[in-house]
Every structure is written in C-alpha cells, then in structure tokens.
N, C-alpha and C. Protein backbone atom coordinates (compact mmCIF):
# COMPACT_ATOMS: atom_id res chain seq x y z
N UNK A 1 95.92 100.14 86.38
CA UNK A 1 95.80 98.95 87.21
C UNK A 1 96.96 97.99 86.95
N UNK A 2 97.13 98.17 85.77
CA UNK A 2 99.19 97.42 85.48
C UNK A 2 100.07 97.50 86.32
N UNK A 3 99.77 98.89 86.16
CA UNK A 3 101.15 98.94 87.26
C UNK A 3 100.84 98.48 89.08
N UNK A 4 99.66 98.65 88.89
CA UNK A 4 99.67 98.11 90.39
C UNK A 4 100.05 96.78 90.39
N UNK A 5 99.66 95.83 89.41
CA UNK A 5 99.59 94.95 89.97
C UNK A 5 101.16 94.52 89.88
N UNK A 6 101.78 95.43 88.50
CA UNK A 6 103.69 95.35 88.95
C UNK A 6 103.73 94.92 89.97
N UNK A 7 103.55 96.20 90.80
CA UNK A 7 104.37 96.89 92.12
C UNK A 7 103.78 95.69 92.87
N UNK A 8 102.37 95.23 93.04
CA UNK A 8 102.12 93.97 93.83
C UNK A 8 102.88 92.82 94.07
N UNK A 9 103.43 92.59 92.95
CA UNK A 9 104.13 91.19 92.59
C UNK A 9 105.74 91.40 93.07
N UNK A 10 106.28 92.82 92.82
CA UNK A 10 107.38 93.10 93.20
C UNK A 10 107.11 92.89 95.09
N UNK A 11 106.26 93.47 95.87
CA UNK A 11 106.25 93.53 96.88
C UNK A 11 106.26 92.23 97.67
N UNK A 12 105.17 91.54 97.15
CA UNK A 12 104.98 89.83 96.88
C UNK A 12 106.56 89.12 96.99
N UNK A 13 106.90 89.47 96.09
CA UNK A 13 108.32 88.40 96.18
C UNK A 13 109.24 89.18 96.63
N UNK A 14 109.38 90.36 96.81
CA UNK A 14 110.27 90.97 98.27
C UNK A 14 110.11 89.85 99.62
N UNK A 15 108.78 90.18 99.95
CA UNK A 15 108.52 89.59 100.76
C UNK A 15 108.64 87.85 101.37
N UNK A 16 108.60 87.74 99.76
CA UNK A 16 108.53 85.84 100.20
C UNK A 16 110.69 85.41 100.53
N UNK A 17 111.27 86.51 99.67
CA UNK A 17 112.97 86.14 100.41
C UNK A 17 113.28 86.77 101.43
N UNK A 18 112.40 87.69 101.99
CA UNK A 18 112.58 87.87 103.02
C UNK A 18 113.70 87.30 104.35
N UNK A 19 113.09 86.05 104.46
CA UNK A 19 113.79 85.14 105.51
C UNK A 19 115.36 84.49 104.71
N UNK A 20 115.40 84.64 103.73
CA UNK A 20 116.89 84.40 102.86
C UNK A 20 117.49 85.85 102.57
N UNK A 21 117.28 87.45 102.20
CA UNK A 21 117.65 88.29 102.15
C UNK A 21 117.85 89.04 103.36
N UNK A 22 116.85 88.98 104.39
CA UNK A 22 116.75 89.71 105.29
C UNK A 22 116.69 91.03 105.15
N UNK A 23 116.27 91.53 104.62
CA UNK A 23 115.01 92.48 103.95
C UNK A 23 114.00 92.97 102.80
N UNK A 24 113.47 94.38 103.14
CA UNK A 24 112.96 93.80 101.58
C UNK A 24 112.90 95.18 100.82
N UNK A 25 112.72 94.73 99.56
CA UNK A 25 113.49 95.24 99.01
C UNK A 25 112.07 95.60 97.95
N UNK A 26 111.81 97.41 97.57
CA UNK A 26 110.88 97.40 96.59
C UNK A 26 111.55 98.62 95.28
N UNK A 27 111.44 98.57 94.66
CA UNK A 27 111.95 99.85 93.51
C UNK A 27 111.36 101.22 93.44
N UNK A 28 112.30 101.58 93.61
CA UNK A 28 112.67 103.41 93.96
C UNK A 28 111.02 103.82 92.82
N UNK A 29 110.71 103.61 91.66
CA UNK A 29 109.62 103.90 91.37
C UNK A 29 107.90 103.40 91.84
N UNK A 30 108.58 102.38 92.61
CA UNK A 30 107.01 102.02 93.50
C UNK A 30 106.98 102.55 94.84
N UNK A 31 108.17 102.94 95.26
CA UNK A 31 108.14 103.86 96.43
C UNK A 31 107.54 104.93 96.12
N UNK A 32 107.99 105.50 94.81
CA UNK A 32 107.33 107.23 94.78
C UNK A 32 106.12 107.00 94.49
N UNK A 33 105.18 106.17 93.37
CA UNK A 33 104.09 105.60 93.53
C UNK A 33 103.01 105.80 95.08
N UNK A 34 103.60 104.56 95.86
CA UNK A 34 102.67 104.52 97.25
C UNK A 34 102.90 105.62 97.44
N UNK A 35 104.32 106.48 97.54
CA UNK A 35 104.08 107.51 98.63
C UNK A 35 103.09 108.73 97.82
N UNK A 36 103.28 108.89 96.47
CA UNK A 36 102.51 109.55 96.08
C UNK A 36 100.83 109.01 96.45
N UNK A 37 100.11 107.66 96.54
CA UNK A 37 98.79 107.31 96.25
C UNK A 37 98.27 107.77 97.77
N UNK A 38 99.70 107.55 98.81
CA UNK A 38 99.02 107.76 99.96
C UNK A 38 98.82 109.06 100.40
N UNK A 39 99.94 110.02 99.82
CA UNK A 39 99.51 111.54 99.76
C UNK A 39 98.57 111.66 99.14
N UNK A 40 97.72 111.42 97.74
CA UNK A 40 96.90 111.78 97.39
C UNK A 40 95.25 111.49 97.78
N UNK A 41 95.18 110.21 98.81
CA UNK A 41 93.84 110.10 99.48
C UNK A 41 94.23 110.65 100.99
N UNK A 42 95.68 111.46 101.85
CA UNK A 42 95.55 111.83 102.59
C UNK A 42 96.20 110.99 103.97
N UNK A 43 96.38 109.70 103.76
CA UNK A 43 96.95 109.12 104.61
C UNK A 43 97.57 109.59 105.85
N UNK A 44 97.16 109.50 107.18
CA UNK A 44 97.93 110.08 108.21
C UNK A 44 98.59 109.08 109.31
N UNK A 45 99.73 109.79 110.18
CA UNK A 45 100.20 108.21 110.49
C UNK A 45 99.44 107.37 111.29
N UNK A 46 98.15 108.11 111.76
CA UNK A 46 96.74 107.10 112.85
C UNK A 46 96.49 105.97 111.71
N UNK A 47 96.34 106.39 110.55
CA UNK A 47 95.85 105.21 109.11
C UNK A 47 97.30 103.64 109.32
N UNK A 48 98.11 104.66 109.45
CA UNK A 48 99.76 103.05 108.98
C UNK A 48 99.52 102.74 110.76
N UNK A 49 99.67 103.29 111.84
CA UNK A 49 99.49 102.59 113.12
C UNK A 49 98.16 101.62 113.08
N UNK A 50 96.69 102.38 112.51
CA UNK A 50 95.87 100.90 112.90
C UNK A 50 95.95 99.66 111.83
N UNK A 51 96.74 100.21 110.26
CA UNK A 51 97.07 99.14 109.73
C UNK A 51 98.16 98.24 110.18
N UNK A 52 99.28 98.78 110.55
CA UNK A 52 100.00 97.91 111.07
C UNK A 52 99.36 97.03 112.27
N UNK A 53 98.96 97.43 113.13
CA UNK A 53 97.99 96.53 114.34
C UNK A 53 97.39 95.49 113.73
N UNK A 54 96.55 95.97 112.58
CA UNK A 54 95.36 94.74 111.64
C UNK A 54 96.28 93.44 110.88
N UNK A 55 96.89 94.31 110.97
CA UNK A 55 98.56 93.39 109.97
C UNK A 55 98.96 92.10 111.10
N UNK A 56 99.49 92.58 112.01
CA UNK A 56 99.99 91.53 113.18
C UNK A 56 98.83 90.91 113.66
N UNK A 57 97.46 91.50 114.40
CA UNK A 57 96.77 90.46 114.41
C UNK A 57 96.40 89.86 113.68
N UNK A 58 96.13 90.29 112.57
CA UNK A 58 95.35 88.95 111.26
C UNK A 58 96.46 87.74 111.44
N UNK A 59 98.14 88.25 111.21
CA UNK A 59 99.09 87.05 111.28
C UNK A 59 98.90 86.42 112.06
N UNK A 60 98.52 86.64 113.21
CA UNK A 60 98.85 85.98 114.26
C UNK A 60 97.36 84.86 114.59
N UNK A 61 96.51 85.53 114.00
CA UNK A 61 95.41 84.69 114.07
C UNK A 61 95.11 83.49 112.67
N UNK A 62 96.08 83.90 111.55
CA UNK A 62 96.08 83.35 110.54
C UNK A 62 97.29 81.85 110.79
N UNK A 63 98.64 82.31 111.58
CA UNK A 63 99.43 81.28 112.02
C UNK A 63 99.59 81.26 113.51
N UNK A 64 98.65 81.06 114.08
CA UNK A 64 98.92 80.65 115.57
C UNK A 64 100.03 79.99 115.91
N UNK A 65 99.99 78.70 115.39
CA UNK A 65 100.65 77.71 116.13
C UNK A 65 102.55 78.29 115.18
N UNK A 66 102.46 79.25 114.64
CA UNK A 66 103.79 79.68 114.50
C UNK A 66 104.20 80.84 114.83
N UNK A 67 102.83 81.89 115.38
CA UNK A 67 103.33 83.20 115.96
C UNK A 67 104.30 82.70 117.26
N UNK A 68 105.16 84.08 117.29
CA UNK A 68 105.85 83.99 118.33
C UNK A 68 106.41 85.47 118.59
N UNK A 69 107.00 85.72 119.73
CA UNK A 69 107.06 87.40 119.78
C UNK A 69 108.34 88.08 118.79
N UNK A 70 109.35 86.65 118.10
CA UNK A 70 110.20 87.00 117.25
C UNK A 70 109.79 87.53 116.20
N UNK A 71 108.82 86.81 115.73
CA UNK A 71 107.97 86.66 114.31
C UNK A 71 106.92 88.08 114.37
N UNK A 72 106.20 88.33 115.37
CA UNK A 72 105.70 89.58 115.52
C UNK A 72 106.82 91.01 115.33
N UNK A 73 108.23 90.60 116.30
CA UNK A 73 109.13 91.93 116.33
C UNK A 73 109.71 92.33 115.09
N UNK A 74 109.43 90.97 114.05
CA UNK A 74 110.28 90.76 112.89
C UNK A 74 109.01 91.12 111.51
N UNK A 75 108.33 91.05 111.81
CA UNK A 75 107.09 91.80 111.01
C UNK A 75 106.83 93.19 111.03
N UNK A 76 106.86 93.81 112.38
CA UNK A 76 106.66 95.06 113.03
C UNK A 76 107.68 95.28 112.11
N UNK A 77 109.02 95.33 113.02
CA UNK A 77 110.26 95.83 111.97
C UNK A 77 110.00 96.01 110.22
N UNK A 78 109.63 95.23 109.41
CA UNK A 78 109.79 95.17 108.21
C UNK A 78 108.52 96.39 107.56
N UNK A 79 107.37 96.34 108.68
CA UNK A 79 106.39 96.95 108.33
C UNK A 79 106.74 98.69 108.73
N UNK A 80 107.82 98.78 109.51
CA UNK A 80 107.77 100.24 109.75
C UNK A 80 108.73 100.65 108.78
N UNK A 81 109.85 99.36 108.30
CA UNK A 81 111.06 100.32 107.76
C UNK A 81 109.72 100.52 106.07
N UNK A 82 109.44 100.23 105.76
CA UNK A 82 108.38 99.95 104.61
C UNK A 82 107.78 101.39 104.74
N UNK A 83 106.88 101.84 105.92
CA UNK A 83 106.29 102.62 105.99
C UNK A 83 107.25 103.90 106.45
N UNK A 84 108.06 103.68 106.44
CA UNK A 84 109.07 105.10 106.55
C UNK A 84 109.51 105.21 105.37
N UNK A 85 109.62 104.24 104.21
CA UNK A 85 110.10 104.75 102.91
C UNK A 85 108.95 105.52 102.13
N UNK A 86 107.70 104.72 102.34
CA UNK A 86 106.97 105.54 102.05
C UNK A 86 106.51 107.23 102.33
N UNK A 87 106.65 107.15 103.39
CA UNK A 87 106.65 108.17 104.22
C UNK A 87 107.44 109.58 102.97
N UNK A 88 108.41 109.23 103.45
CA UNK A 88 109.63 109.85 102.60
C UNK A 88 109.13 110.35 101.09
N UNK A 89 108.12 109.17 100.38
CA UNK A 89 107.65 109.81 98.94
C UNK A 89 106.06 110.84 99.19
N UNK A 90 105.83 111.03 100.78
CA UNK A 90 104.42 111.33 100.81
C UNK A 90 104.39 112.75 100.61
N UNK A 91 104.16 112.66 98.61
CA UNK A 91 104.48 114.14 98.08
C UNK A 91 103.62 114.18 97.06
N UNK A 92 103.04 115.31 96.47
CA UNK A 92 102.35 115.20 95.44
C UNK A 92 103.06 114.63 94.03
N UNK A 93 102.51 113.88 92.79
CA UNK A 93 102.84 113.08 91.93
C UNK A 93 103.98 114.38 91.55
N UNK A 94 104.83 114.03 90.71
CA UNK A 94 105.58 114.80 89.77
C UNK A 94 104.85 114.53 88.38
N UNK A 95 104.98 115.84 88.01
CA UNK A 95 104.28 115.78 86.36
C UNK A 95 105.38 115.76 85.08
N UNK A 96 105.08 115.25 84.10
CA UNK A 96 106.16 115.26 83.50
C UNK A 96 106.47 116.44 82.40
C-alpha cells in the first residue's frame, strides 16, 4: 500500500504542474506498476472509455462555472496520452 500511495502523490503533483509543464509526467516504474495492476484484474479498453467519460463528467459537474470545451479537450488529451502509457505496460508483473 506504500507504494501506492508513492505513485499517488507522484501522479498528484504531475498533475497539479500540469498547466506550467504542459504535461505530465509519471516514472517509468509506476507505469509498469498500473500497467501491470491493470493486466492483472483484466482491464479492457470498454473499462478506460467509461472511466474516462466518469472523469470529464464528474469535472465538469464539479467546476461548472470553469468547464469549457478547452478544458474538457485538454483533460481528454492528458487522460488518453496516460492511458496509452499504460497500455504499453499491460503485461504480466516481471519476477525477479
């Protein structure tokens, strides 16, 4: 559970420079991580399409008066390049 909550905090403050980095940015060992956790309960891409959907509406219902279709295209974006890195680790763990 450590390490999750690492990788949380790393993702966390990826996210918050976001709008000063312009992207984001997580470590090559929390990539193989997700992509391994999501291979291992099975994840298919119907699971990251209705999460991503739940993702933009919650935002959008969470900041109304600041959604806008930039802020949606600019979320989408960050959420797919995210889910294509993962993608990429969706492999069984390596053993050591």
């Amino acid at each position: 559970m450590e390490a999750f909550n690492e990788m949380e905090g790393d993702i966390c403050e990826s996210a918050v420079n976001l709008p000063k980095s312009g992207r984001v940015t997580v470590r090559e060992l929390n990539l193989i991580d997700l992509g391994a956790t999501h291979f291992k309960y099975g994840v298919v891409d119907e699971h990251l399409e209705v999460t991503k959907y739940a993702l933009l509406k919650t935002m959008k219902e969470a900041v109304p008066d600041m959604w806008s279709p930039e802020m949606k295209s600019a979320w989408a974006e960050a959420y797919d390049k995210l889910v294509g890195a993962i993608k990429k680790e969706m492999k069984p763990p390596q053993t050591s």
